[in-house]
C-alpha atoms as a PDB file:
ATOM      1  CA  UNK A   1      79.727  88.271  98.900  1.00  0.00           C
ATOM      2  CA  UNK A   2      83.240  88.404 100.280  1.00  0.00           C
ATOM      3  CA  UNK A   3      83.728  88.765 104.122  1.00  0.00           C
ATOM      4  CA  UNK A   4      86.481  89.957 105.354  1.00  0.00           C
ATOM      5  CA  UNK A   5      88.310  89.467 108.903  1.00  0.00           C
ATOM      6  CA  UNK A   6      90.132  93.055 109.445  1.00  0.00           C
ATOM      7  CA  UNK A   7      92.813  93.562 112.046  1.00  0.00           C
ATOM      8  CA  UNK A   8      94.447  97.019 113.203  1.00  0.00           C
ATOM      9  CA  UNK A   9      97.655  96.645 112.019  1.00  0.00           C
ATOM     10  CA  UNK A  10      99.057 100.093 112.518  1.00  0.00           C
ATOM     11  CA  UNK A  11      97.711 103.684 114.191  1.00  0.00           C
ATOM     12  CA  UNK A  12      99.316 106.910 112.797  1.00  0.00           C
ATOM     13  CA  UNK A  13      98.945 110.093 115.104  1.00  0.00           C
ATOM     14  CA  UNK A  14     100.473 113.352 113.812  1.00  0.00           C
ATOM     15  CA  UNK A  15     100.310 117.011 115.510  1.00  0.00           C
ATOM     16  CA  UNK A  16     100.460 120.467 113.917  1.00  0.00           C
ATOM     17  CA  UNK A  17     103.870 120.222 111.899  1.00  0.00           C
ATOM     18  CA  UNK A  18     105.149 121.528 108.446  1.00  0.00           C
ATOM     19  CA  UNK A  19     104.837 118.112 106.281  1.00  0.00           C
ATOM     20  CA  UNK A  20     107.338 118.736 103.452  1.00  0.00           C
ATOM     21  CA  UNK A  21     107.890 115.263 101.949  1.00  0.00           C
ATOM     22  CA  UNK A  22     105.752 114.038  99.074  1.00  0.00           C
ATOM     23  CA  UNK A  23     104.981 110.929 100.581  1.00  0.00           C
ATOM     24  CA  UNK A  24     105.594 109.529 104.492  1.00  0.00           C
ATOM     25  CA  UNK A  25     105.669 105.929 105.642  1.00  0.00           C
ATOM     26  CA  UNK A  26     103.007 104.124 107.373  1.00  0.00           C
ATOM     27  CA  UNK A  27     104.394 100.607 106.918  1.00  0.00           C
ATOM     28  CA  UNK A  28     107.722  99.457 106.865  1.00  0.00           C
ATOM     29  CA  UNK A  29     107.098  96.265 104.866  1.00  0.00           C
ATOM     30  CA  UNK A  30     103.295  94.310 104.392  1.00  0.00           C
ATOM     31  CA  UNK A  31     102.543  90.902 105.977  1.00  0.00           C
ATOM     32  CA  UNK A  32     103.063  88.496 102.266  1.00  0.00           C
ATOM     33  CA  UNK A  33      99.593  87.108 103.847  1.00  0.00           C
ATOM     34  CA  UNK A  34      97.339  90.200 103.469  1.00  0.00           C
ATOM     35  CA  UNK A  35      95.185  90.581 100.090  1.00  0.00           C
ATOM     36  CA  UNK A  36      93.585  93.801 101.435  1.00  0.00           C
ATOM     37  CA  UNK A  37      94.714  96.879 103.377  1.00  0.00           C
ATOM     38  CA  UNK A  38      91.964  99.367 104.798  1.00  0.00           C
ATOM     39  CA  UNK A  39      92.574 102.781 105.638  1.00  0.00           C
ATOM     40  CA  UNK A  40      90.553 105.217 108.164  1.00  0.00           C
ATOM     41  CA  UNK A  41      91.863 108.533 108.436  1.00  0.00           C
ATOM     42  CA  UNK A  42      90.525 112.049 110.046  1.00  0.00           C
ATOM     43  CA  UNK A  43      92.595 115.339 110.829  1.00  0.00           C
ATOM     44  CA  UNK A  44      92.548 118.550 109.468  1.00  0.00           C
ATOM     45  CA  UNK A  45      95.114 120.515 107.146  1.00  0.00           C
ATOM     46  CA  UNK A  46      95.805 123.586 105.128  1.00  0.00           C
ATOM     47  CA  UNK A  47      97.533 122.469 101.608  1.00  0.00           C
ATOM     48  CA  UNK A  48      98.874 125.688 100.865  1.00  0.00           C
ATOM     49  CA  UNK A  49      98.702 129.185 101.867  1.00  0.00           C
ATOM     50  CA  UNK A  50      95.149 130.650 100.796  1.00  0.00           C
ATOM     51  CA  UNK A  51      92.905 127.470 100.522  1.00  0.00           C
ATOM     52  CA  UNK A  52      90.972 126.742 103.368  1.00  0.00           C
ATOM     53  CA  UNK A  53      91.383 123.968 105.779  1.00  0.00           C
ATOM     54  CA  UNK A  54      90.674 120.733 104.946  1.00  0.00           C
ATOM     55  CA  UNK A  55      90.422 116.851 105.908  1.00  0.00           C
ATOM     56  CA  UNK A  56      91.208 113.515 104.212  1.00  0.00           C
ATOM     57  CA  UNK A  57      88.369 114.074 101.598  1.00  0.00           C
ATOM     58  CA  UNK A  58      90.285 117.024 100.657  1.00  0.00           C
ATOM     59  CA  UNK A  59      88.366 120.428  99.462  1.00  0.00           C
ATOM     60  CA  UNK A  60      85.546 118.817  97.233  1.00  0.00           C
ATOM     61  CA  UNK A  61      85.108 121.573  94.028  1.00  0.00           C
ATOM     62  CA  UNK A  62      87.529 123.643  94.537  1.00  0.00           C
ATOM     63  CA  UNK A  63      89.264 124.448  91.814  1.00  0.00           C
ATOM     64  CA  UNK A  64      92.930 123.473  91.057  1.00  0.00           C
ATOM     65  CA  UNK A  65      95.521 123.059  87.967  1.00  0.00           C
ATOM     66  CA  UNK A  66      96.420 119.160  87.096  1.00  0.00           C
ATOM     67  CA  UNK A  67      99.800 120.152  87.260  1.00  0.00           C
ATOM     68  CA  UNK A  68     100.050 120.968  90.553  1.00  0.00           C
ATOM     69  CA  UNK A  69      98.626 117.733  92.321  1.00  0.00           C
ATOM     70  CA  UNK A  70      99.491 114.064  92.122  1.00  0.00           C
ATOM     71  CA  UNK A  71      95.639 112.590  91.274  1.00  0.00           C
ATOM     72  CA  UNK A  72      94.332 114.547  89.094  1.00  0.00           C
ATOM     73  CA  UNK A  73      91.293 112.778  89.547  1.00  0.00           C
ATOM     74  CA  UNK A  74      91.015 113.713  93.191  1.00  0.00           C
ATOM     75  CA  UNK A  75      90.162 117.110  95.500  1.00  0.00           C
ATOM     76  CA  UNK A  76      93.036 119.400  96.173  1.00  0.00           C
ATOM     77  CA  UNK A  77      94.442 118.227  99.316  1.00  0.00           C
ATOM     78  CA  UNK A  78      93.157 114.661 100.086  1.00  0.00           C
ATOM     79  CA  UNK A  79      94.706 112.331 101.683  1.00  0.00           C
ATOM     80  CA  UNK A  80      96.592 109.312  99.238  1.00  0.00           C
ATOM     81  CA  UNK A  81      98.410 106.466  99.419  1.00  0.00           C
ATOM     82  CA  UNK A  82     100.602 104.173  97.582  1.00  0.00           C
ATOM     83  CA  UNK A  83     102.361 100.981  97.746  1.00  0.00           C
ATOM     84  CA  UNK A  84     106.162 100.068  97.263  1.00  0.00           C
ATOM     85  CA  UNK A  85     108.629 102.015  95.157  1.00  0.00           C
ATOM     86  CA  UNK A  86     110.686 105.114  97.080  1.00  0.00           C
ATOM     87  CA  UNK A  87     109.819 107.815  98.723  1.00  0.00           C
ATOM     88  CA  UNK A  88     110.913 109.818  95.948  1.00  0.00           C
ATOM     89  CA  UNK A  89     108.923 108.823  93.380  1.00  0.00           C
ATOM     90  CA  UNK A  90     105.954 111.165  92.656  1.00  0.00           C
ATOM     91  CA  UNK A  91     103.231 109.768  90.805  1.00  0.00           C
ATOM     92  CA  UNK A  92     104.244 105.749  91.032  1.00  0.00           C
ATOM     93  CA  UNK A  93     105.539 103.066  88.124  1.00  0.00           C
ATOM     94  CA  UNK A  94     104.527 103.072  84.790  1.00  0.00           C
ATOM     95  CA  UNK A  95     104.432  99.294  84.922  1.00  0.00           C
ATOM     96  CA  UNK A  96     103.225  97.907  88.295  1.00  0.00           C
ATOM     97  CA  UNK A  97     106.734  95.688  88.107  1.00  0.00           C
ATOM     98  CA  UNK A  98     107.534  94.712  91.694  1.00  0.00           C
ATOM     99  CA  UNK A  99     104.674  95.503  93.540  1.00  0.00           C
ATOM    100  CA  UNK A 100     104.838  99.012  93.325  1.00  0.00           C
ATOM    101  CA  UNK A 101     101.649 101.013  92.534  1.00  0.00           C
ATOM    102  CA  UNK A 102     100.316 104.177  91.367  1.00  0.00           C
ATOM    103  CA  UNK A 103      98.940 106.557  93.845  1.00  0.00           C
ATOM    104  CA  UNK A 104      95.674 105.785  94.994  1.00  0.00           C
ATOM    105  CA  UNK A 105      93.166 108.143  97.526  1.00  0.00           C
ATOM    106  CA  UNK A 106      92.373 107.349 100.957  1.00  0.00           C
ATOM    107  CA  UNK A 107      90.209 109.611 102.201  1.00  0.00           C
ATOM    108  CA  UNK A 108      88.330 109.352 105.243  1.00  0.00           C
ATOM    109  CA  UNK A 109      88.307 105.309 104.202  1.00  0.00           C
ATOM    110  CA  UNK A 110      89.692 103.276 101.319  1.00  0.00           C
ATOM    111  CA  UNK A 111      90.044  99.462 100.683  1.00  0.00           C
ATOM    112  CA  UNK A 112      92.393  98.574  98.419  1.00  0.00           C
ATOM    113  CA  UNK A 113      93.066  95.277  96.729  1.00  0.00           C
ATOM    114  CA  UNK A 114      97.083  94.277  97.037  1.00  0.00           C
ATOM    115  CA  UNK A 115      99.433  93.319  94.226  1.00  0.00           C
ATOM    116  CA  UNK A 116     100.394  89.524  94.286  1.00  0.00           C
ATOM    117  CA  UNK A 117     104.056  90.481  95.008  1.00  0.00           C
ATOM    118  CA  UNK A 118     103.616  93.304  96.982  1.00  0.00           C
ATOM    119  CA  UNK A 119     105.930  93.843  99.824  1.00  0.00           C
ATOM    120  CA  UNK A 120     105.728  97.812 101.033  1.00  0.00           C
ATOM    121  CA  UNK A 121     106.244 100.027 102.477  1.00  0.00           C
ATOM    122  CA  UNK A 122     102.750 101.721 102.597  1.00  0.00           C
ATOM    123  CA  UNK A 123     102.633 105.275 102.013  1.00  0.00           C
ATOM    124  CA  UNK A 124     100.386 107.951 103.076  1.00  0.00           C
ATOM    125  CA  UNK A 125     101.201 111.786 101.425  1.00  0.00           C
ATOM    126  CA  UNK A 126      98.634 115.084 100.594  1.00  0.00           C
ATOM    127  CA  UNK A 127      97.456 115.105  96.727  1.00  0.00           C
ATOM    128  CA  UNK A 128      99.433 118.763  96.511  1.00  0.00           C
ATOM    129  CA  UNK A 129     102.428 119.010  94.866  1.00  0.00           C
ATOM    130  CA  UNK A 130     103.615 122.413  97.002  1.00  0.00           C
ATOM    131  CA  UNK A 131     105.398 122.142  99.843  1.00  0.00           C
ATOM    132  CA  UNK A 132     105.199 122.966 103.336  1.00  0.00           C
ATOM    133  CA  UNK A 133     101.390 121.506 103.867  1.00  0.00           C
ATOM    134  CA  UNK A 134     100.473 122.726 107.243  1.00  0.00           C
ATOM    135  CA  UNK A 135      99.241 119.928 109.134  1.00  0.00           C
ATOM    136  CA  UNK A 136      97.256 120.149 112.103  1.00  0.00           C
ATOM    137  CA  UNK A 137      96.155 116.471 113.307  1.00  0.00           C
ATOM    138  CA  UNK A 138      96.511 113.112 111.574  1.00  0.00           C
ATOM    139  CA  UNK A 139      95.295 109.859 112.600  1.00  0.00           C
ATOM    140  CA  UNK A 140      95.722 107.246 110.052  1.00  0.00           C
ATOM    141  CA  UNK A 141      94.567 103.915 111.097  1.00  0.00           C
ATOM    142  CA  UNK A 142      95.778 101.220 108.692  1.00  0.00           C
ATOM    143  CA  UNK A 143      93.692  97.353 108.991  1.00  0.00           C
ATOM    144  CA  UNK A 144      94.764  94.436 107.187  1.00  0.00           C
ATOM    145  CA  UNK A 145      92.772  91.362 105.774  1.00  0.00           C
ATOM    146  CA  UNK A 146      94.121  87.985 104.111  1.00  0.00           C
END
């Protein structure tokens, strides 16, 4: 079994705010030395106007159309992440080329296993695609591991 040495790396605190970017960063650039990133989150959000509040798990079987969230493979309102690529990029690559990944979720906690090249940043966004998401805490604690 693989053990792994994990060190705090960055903490992320938001307050109530309008988020209204698709995707926000939580690291600048990755150490070339890490093979793993963990993330922690808990906080509490509304994705949109008439759902109710949620956390980083998002709302668990509730109902939502594909076309309106990032994962469709993950609840309405969750808390994702990817790697590399711009800020404007929705759903990620369609060739991991340079690093860059697809959206993946975080949750309350995710591990995920790094590309060989990849260089950041790390980003955190809200699987919704509808904008404002009324935030109301954040605190995204992101651990590294070689």
């Amino acid at each position: 079994m693989l053990t792994l040495n994990w060190s705090e790396i960055k903490k992320i605190d938001l307050s109530a705010q309008d988020v209204v970017a698709a995707w926000t960063v939580a690291l600048e650039a990755l150490d070339p030395a890490l093979k793993y990133v963990r993330c922690r989150a808990i906080g509490k959000w509304t994705a949109m106007a008439g759902l109710p509040t949620c956390g980083p798990d998002g709302l668990i079987g509730q109902s939502f159309p594909d076309d309106r969230l990032i994962l469709t493979d993950c609840a309405v309102g969750a808390l994702i992440g990817r790697i590399g690529g711009s800020s404007a990029t929705l759903k990620g690559p369609s060739t991991p080329d340079g690093g860059e990944t697809k959206p993946f979720p975080i949750g309350c906690e995710t591990v995920v296993k790094l590309p060989d090249n990849a260089t950041g940043p790390v980003y955190f966004g809200f699987n919704i695609l509808v904008r404002p998401l009324k935030l109301e805490s954040l605190e995204l604690t992101v651990l590294g591991a070689s």
